[in-house]
C-alpha atoms as a PDB file:
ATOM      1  CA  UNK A   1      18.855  33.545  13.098  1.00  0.00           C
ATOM      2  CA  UNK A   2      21.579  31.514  11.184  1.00  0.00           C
ATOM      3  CA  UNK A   3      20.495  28.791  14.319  1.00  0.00           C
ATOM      4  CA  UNK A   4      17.228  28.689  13.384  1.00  0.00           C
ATOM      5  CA  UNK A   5      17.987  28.408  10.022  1.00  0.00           C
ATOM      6  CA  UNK A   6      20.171  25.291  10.746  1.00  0.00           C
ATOM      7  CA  UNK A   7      17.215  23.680  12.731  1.00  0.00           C
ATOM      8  CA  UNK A   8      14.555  24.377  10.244  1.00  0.00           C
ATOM      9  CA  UNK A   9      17.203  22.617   7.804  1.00  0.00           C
ATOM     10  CA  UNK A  10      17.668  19.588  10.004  1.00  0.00           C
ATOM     11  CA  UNK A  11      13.695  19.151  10.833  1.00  0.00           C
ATOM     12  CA  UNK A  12      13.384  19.185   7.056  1.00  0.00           C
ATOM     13  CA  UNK A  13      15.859  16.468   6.186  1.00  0.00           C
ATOM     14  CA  UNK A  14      14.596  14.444   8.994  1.00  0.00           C
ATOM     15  CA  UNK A  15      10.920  14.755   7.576  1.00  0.00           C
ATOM     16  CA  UNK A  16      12.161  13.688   4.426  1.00  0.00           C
ATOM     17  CA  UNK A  17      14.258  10.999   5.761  1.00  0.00           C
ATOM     18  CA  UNK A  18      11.015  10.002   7.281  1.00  0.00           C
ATOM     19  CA  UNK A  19       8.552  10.026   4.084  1.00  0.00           C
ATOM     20  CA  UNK A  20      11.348   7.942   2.714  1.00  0.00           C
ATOM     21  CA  UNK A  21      11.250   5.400   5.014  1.00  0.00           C
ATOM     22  CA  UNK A  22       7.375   5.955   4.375  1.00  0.00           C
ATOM     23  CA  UNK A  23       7.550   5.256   0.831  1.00  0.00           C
ATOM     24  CA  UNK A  24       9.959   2.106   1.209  1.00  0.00           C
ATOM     25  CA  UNK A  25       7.264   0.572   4.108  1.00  0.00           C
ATOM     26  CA  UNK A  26       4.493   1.302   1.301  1.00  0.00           C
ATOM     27  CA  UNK A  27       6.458  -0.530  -1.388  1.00  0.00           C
ATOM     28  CA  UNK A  28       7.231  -3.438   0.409  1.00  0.00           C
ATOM     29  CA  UNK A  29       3.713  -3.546   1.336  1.00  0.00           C
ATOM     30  CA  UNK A  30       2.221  -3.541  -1.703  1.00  0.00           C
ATOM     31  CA  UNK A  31       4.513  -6.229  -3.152  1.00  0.00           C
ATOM     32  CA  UNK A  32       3.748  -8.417  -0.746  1.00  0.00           C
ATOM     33  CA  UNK A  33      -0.045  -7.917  -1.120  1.00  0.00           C
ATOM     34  CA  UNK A  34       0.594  -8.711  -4.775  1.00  0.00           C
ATOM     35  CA  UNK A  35       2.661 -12.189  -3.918  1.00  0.00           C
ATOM     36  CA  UNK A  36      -0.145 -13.343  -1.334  1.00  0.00           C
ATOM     37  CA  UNK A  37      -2.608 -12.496  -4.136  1.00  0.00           C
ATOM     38  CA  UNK A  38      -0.845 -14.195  -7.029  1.00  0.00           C
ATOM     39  CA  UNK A  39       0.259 -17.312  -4.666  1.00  0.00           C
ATOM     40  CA  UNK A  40      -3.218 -17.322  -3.726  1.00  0.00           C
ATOM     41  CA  UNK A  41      -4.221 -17.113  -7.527  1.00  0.00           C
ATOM     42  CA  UNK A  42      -2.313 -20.250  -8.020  1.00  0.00           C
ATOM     43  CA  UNK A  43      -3.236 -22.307  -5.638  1.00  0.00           C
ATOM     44  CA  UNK A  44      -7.039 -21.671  -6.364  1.00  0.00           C
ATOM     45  CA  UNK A  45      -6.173 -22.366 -10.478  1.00  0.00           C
ATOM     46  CA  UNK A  46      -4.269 -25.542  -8.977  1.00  0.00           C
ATOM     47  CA  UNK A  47      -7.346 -26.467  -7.036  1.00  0.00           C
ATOM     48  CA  UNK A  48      -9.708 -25.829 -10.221  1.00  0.00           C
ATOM     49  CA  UNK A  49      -8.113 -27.825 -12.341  1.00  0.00           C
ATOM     50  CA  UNK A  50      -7.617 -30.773 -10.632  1.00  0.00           C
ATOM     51  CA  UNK A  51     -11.385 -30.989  -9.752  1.00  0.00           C
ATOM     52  CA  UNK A  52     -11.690 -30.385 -13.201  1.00  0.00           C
ATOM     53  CA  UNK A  53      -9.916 -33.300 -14.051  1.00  0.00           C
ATOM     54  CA  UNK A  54     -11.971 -35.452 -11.554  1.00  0.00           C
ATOM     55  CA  UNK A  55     -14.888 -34.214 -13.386  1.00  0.00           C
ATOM     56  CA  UNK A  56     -16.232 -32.443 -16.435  1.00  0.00           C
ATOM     57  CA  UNK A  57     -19.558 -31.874 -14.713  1.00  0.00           C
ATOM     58  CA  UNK A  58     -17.825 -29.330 -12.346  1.00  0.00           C
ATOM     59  CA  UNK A  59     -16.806 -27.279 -15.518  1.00  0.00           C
ATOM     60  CA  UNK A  60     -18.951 -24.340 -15.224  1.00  0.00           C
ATOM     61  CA  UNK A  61     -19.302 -24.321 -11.433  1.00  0.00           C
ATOM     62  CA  UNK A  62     -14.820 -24.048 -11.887  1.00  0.00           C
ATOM     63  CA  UNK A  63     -15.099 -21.428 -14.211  1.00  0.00           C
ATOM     64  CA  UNK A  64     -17.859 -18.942 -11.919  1.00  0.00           C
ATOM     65  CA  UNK A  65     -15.369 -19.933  -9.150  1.00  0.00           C
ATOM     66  CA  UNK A  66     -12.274 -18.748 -10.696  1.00  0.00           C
ATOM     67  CA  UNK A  67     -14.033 -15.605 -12.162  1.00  0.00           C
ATOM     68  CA  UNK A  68     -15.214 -14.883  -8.393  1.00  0.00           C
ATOM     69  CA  UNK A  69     -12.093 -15.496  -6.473  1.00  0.00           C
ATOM     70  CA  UNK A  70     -10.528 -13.371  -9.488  1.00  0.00           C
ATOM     71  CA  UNK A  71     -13.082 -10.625  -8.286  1.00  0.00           C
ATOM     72  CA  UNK A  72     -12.758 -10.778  -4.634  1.00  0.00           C
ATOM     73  CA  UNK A  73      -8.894 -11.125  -4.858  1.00  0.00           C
ATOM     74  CA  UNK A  74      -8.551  -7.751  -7.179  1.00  0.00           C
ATOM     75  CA  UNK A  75     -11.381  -6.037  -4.962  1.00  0.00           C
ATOM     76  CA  UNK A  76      -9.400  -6.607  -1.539  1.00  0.00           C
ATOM     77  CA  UNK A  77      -5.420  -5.885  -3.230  1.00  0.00           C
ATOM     78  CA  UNK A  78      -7.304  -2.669  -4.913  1.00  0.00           C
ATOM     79  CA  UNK A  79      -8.924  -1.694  -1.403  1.00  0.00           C
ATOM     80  CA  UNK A  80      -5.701  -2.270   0.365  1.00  0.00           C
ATOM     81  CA  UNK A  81      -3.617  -0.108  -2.187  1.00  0.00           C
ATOM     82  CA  UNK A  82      -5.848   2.728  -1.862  1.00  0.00           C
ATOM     83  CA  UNK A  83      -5.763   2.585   1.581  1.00  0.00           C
ATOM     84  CA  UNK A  84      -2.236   2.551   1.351  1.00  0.00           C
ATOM     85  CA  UNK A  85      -1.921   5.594  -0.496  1.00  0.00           C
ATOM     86  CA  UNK A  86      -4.778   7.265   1.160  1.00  0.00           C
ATOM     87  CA  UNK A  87      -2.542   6.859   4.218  1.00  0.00           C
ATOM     88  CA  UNK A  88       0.387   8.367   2.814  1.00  0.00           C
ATOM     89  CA  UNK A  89      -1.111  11.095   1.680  1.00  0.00           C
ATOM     90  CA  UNK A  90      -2.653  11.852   4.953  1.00  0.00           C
ATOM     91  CA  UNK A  91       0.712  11.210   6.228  1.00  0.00           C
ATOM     92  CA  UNK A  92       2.546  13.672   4.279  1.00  0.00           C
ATOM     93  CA  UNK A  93      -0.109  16.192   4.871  1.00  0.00           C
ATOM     94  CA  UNK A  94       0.461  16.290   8.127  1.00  0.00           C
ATOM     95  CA  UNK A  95       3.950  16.174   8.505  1.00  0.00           C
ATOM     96  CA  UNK A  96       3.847  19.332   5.603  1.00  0.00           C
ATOM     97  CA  UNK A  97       1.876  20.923   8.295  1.00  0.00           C
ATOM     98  CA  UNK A  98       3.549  20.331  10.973  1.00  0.00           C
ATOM     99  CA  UNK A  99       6.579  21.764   9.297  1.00  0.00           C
ATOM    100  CA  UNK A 100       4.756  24.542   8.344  1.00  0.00           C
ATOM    101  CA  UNK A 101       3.434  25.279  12.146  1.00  0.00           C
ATOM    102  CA  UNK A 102       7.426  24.780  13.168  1.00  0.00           C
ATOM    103  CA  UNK A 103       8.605  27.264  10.353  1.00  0.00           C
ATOM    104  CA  UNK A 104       5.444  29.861  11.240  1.00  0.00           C
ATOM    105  CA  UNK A 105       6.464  29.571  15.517  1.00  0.00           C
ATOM    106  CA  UNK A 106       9.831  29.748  14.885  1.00  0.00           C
ATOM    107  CA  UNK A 107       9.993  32.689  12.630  1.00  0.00           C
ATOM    108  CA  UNK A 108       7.243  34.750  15.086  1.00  0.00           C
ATOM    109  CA  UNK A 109       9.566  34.243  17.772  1.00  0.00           C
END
């Protein structure tokens, strides 16, 4: 019993050590998403204003272009973060139940 105990203990820590690493992945993820976008942001704002400069008929067109790049930028880095978490929720849910199919099999035996 007190072995089982001990092995239940270690599967546990080991699943945790695991969601940690997880987590960090995730993070690191995420922050990079958000430096592509921004870097992305930049270059596009760099981009608008020199054609700005060339020419004030462009004005408008600039303006619709950084509103829609805004758009699409947000929409994909929002879609990505979900899916993000959406996976790590999926993740943990399944490694809770796995744990909880080791605890059940080793306790019936």
């Amino acid at each position: 019993m007190f072995i089982i105990i001990i092995i239940i203990i270690i599967i546990i820590i080991i699943i945790i050590i695991i969601i940690i690493i997880i987590t960090i992945i995730i993070i690191i993820t995420i922050i990079t998403i958000i430096i592509i976008t921004t870097t992305t942001t930049t270059i596009i704002i760099i981009i608008i204003i020199i054609t700005t400069t060339i020419t004030t008929i462009t004005t408008i067109t600039t303006i619709t272009t950084i509103i829609i790049t805004t758009i699409i930028i947000t929409t994909i880095t929002t879609i990505n973060i979900i899916i993000i978490i959406i996976t790590t929720i999926t993740i943990n849910i399944i490694i809770i139940i796995i744990i909880i199919i080791i605890i059940i099999s080793s306790s019936s035996e």
